[in-house]
C-alpha atoms as a PDB file:
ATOM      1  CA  UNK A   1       0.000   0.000   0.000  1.00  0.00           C
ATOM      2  CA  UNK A   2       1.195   3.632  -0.624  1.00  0.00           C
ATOM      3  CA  UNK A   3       0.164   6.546   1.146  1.00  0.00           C
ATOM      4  CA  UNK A   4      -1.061   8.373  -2.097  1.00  0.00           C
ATOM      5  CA  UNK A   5      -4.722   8.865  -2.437  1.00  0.00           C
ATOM      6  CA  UNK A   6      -5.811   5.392  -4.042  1.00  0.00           C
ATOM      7  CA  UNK A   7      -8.580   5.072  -7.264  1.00  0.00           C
ATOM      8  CA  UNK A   8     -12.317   4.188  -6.290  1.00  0.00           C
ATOM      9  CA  UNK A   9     -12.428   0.515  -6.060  1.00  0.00           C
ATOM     10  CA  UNK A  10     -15.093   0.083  -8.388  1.00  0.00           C
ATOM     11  CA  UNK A  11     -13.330   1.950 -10.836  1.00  0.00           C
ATOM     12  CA  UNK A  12     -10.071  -0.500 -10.353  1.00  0.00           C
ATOM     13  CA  UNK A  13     -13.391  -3.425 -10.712  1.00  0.00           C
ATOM     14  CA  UNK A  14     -14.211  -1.994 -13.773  1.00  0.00           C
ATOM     15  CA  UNK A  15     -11.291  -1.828 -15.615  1.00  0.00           C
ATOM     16  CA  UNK A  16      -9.898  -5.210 -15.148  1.00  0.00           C
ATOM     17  CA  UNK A  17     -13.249  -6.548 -16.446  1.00  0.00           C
ATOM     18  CA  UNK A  18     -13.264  -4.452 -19.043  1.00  0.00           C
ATOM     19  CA  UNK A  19      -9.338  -5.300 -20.049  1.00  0.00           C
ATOM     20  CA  UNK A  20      -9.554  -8.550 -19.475  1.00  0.00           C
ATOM     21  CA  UNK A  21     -12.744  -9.062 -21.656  1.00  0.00           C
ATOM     22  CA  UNK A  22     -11.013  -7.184 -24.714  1.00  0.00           C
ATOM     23  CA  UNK A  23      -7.643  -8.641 -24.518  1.00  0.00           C
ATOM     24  CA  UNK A  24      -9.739 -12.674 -24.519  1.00  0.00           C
ATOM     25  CA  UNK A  25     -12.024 -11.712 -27.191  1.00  0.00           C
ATOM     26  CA  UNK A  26     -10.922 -12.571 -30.992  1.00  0.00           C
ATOM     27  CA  UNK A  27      -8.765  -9.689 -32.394  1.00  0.00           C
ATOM     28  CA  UNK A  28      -8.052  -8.738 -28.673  1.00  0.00           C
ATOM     29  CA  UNK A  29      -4.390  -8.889 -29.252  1.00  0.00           C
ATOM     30  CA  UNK A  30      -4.540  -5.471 -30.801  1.00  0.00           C
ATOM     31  CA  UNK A  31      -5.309  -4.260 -27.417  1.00  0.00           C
ATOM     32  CA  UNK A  32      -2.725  -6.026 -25.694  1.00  0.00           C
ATOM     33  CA  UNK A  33       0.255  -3.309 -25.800  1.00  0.00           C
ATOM     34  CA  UNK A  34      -2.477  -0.852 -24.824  1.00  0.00           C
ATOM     35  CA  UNK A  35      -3.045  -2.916 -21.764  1.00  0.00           C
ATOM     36  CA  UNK A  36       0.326  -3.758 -21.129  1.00  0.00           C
ATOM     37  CA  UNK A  37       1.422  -0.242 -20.866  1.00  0.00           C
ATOM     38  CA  UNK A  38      -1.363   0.386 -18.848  1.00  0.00           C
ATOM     39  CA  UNK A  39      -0.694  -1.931 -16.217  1.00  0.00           C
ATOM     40  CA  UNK A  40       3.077  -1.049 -16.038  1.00  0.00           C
ATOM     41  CA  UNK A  41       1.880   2.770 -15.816  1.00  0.00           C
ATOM     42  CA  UNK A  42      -0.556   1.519 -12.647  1.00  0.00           C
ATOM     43  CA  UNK A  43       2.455  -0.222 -11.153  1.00  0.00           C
ATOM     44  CA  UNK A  44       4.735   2.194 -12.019  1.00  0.00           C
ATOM     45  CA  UNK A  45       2.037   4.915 -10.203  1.00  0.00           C
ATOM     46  CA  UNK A  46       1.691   2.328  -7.436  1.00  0.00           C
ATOM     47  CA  UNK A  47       5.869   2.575  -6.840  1.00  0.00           C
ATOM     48  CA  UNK A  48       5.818  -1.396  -7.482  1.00  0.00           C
ATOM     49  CA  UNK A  49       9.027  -0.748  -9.569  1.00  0.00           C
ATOM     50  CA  UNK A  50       9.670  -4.680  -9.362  1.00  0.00           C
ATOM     51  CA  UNK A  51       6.369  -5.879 -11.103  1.00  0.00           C
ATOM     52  CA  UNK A  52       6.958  -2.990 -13.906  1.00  0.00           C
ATOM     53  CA  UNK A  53      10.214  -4.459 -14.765  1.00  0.00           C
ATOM     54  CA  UNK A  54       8.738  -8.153 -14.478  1.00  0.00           C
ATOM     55  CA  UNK A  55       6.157  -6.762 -16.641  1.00  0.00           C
ATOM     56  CA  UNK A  56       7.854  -5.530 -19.205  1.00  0.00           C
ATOM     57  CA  UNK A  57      10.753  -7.995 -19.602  1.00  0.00           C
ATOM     58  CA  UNK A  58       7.448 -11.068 -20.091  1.00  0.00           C
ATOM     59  CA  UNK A  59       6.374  -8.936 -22.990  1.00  0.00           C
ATOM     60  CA  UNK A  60       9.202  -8.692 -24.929  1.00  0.00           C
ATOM     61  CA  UNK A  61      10.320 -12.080 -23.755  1.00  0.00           C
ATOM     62  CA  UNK A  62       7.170 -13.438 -25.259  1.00  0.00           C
ATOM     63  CA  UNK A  63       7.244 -11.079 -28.279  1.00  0.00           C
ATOM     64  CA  UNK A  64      10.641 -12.415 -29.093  1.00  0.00           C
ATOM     65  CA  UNK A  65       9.659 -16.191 -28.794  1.00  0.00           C
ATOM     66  CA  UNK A  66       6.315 -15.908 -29.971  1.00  0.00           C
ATOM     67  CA  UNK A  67       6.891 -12.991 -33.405  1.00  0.00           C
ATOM     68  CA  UNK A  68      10.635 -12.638 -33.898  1.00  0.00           C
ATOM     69  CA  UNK A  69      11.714 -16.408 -33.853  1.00  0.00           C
ATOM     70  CA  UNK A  70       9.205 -17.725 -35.612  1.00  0.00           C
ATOM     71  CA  UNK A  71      10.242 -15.837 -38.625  1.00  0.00           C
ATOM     72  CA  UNK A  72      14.227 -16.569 -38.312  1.00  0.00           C
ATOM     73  CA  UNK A  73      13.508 -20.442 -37.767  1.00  0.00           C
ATOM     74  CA  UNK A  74      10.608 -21.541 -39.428  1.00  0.00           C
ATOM     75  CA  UNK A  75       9.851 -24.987 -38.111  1.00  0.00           C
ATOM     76  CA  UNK A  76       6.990 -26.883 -36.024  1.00  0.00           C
ATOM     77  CA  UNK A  77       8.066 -26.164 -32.915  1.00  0.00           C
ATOM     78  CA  UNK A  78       8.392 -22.182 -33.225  1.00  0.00           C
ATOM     79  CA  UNK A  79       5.228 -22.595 -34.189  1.00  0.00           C
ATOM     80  CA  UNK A  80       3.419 -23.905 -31.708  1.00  0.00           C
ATOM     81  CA  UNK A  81       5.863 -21.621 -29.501  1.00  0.00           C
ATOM     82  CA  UNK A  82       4.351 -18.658 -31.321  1.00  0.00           C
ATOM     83  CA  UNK A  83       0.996 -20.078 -30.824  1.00  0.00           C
ATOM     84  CA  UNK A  84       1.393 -20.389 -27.153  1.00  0.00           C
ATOM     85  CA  UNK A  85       2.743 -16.937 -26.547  1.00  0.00           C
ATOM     86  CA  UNK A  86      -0.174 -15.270 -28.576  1.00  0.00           C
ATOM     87  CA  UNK A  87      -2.411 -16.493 -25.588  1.00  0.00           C
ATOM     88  CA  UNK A  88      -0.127 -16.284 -22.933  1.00  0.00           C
ATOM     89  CA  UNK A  89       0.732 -12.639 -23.289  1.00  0.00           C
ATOM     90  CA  UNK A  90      -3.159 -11.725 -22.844  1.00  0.00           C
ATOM     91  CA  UNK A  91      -3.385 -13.326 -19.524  1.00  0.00           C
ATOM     92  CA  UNK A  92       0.222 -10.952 -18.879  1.00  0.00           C
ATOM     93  CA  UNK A  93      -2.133  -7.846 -19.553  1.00  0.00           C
ATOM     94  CA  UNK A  94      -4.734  -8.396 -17.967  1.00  0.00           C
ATOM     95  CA  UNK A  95      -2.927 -10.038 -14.688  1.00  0.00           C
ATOM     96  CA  UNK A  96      -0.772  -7.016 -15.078  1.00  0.00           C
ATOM     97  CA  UNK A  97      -3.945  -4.795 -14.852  1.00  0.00           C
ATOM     98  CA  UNK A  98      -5.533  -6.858 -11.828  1.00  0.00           C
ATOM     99  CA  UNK A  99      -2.281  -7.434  -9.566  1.00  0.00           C
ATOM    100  CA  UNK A 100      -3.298  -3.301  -9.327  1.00  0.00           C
ATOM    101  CA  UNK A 101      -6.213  -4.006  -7.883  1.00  0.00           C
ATOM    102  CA  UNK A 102      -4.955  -6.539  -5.513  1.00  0.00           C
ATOM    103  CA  UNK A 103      -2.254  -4.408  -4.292  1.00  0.00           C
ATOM    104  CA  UNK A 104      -3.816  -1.695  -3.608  1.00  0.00           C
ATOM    105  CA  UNK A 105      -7.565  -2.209  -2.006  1.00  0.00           C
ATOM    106  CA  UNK A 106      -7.800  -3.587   1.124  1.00  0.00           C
ATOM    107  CA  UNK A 107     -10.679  -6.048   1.937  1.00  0.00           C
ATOM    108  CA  UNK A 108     -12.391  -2.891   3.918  1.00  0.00           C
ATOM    109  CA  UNK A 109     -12.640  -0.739   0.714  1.00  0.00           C
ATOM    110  CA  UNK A 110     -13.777  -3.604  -1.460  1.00  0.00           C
ATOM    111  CA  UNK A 111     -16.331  -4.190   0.871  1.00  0.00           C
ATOM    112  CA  UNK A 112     -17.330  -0.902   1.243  1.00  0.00           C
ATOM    113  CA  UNK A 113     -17.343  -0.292  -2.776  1.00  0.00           C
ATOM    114  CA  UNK A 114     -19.294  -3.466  -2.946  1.00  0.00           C
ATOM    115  CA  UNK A 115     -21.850  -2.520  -0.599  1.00  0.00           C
ATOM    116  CA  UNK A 116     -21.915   0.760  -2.674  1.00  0.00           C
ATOM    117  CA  UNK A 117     -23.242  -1.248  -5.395  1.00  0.00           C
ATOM    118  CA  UNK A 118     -25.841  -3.429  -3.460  1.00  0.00           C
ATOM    119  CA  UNK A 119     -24.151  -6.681  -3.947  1.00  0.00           C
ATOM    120  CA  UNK A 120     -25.900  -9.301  -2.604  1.00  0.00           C
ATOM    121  CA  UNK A 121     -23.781 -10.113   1.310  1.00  0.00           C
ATOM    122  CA  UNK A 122     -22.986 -13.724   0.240  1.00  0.00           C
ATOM    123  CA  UNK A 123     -20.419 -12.285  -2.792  1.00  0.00           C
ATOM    124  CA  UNK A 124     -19.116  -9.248  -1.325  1.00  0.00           C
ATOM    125  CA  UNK A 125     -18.135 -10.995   1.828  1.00  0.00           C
ATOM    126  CA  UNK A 126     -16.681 -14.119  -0.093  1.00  0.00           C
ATOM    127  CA  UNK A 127     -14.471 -11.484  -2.187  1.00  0.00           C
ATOM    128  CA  UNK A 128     -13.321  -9.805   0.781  1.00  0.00           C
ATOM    129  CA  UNK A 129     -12.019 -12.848   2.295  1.00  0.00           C
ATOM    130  CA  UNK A 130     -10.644 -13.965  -0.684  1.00  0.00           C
ATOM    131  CA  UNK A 131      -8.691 -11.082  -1.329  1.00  0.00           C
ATOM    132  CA  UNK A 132      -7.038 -11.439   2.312  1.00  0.00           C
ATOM    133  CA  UNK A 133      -6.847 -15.163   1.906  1.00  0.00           C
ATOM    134  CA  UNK A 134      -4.545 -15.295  -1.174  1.00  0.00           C
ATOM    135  CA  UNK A 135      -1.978 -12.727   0.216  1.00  0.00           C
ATOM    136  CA  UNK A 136      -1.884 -14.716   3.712  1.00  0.00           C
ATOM    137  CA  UNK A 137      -1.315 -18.195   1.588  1.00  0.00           C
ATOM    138  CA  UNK A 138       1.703 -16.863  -0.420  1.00  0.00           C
ATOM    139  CA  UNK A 139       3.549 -15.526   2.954  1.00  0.00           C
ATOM    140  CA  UNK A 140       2.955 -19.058   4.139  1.00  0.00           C
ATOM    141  CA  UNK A 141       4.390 -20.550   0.951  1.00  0.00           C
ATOM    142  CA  UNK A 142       7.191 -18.607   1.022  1.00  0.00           C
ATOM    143  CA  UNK A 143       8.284 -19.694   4.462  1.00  0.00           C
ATOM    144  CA  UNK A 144       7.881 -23.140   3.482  1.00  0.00           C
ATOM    145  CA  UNK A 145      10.147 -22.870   0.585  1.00  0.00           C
ATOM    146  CA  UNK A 146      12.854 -20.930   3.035  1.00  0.00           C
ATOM    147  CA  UNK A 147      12.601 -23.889   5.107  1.00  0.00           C
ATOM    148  CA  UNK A 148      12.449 -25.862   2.620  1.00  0.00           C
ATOM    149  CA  UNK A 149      15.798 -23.946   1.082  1.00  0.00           C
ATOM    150  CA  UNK A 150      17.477 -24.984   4.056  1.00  0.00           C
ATOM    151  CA  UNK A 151      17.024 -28.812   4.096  1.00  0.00           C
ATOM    152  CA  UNK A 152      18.336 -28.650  -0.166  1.00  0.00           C
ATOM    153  CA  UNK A 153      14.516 -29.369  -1.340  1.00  0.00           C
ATOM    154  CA  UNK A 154      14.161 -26.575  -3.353  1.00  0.00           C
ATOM    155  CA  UNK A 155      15.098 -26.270  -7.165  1.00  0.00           C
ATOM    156  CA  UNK A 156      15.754 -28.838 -10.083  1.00  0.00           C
ATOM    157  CA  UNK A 157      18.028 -30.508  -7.954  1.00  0.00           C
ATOM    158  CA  UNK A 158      15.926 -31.263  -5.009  1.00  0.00           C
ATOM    159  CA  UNK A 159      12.978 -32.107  -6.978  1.00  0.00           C
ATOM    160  CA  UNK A 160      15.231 -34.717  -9.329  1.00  0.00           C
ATOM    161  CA  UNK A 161      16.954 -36.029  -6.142  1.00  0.00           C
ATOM    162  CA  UNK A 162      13.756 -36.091  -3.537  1.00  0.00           C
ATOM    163  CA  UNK A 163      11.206 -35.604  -5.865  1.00  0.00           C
ATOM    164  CA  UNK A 164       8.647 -37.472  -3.317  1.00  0.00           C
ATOM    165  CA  UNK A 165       9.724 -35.726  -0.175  1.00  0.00           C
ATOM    166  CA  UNK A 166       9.729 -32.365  -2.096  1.00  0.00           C
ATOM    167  CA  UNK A 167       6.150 -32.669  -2.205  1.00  0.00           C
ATOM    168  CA  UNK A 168       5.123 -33.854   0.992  1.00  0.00           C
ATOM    169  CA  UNK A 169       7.381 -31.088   2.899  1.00  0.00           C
ATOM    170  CA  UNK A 170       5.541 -28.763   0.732  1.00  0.00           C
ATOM    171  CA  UNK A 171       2.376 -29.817   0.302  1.00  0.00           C
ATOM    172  CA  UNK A 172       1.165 -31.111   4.011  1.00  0.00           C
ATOM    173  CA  UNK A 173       2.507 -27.524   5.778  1.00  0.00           C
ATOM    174  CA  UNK A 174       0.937 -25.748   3.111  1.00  0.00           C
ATOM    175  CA  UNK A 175      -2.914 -27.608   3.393  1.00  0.00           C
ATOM    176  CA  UNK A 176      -2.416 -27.293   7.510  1.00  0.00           C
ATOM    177  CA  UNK A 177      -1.386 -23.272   6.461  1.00  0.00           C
ATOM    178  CA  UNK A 178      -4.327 -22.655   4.777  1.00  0.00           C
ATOM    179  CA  UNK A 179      -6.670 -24.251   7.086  1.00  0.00           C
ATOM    180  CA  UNK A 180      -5.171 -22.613   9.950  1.00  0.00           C
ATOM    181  CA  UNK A 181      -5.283 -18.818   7.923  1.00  0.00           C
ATOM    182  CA  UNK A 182      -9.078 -19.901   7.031  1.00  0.00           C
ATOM    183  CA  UNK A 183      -9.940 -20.041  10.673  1.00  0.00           C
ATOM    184  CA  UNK A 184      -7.979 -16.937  11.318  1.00  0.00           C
ATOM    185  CA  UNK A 185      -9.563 -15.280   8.523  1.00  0.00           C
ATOM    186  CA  UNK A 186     -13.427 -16.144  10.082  1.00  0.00           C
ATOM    187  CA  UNK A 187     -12.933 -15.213  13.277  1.00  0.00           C
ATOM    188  CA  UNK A 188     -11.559 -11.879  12.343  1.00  0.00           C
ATOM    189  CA  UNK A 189     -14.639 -11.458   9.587  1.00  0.00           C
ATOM    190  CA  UNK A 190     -16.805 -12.270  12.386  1.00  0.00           C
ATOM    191  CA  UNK A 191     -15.440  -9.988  15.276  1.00  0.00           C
ATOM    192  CA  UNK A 192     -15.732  -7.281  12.252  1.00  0.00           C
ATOM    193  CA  UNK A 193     -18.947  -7.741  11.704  1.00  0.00           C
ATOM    194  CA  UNK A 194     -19.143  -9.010   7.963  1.00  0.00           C
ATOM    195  CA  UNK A 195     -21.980 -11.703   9.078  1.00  0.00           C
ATOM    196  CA  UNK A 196     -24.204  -8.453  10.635  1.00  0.00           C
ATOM    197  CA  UNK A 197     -27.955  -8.447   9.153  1.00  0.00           C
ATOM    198  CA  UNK A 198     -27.235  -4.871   9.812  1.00  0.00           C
ATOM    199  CA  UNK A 199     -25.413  -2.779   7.152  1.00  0.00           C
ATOM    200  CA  UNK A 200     -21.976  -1.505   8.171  1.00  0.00           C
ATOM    201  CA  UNK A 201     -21.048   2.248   7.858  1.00  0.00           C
ATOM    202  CA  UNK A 202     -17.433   3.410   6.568  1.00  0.00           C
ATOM    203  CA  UNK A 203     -15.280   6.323   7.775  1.00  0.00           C
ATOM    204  CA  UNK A 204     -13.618   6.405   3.757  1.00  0.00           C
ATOM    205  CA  UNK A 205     -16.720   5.688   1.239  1.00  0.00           C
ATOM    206  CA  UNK A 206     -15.826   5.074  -2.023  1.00  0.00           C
ATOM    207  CA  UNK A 207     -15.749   7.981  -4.291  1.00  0.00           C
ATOM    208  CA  UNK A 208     -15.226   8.585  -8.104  1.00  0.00           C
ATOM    209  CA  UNK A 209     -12.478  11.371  -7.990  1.00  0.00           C
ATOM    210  CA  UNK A 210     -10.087  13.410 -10.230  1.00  0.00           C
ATOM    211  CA  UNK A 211      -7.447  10.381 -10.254  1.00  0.00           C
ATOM    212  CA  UNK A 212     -10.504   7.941 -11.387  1.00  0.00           C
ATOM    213  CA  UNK A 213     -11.358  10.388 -13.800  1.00  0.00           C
ATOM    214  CA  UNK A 214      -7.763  10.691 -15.489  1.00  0.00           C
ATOM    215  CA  UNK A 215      -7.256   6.644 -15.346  1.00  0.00           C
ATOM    216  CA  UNK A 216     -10.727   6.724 -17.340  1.00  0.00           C
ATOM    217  CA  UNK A 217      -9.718   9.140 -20.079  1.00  0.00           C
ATOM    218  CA  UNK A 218      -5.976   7.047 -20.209  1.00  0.00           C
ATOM    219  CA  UNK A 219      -7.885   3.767 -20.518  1.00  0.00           C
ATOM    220  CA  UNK A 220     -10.387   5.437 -23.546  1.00  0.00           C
ATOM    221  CA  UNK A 221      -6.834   6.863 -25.782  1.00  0.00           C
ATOM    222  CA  UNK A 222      -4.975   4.068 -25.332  1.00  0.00           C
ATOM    223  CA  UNK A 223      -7.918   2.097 -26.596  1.00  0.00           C
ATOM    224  CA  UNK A 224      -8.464   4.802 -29.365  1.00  0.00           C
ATOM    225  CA  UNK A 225      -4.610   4.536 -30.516  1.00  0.00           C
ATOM    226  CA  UNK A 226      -4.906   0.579 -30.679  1.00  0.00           C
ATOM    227  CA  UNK A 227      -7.521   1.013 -33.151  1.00  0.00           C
ATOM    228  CA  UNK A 228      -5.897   3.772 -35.398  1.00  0.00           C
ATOM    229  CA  UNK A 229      -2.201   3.598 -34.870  1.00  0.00           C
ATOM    230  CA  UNK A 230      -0.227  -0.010 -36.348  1.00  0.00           C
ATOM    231  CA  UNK A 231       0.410  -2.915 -33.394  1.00  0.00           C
ATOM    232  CA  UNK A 232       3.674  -4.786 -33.189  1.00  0.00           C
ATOM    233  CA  UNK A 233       1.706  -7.828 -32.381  1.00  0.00           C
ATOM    234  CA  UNK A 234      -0.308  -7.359 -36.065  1.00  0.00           C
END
């Protein structure tokens, strides 16, 4: 989280459905950079410096494999390669776009902008425990795999040498993890109040500002120039 004065929730909703429907849907490679650069400019605006680096060196990873190869070694293989990258570097855009929304709204706002839009309880309390869930699961994983790291069963090498034992020392911490963070995560739903028949008030309520207004216009030219200007991915 930054301390900068975030985008309206439902705004940050909004555009991941609406980039993630046009970069799936046939043709929707045109609007790939588009989204690409957008999500790098969110993460960029976010100060996530790591992810727009990530982000960028995936695209041009996968437009080397998957456009420039293909045409200096023309066999069966680059093809399929090129096939595979002209899906894979959709879901890049529009994860790229969503990690934003991730990052940056806590399960508070998103249940607040959820409530804003009369959501039925059921689905905005499942999506606000969800979005605390994941995050809790990956810190878990990661101190598995440091422990893990110590013992020699992470890696090629640990997986060729234990491949069995790699699994289980992974796999049975991990399932007690989550179980244990699902608990965690109820009771603390609970002694907030999401199961309350009556509705919650917020001290921050979700508001369509100047900032949501700018990422709006952004999002409409950069869909304008993929339609007029050429696309590298063509």
């Amino acid at each position: 989280m930054t301390g900068r004065p975030g985008l309206d929730p439902r705004t940050k909703i909004v555009l991941v459905i609406v980039v993630s429907a046009l970069v799936m849907s046939p043709g929707g490679l045109l609007f790939v950079p588009a989204a690409l650069a957008l999500a790098a400019g969110l993460a960029a605006w976010e100060g996530a410096w790591g992810r727009v680096g990530g982000l960028i060196a995936t695209a041009a990873v996968m437009w080397l494999l998957g456009w420039i190869l293909p045409l200096l070694w023309v066999n069966p293989f680059t093809a399929v390669l090129s096939l595979a990258c002209t899906y894979l570097i959709r879901f890049v855009a529009a994860i790229g776009v969503g990690m934003h929304l991730i990052a940056t709204t806590s399960p508070t706002k998103l249940s607040a902008a959820l409530r804003a839009w009369r959501m039925p309880r059921a689905i905005a309390v499942t999506l606000a425990v969800m979005m605390r869930f994941f995050p809790v699961v990956a810190g878990e994983a990661a101190a598995v795999l440091d422990a893990m790291r110590l013992r020699g069963l992470v890696g090629a090498g640990g997986l060729v040498r234990h491949p069995i034992l790699s699994l289980e020392r992974f796999t049975v911490p991990m399932i007690a993890a989550s179980l244990r963070a699902s608990d965690d995560l109820s009771a603390s739903a609970i002694l907030r109040g999401l199961g309350a028949r009556r509705t919650p008030t917020t001290l921050d309520p979700p508001r369509f500002g100047i900032a949501d207004l700018t990422l709006t216009l952004t999002a409409a030219v950069l869909a304008t120039a993929s339609l007029t200007l050429p696309s590298p991915l063509a």
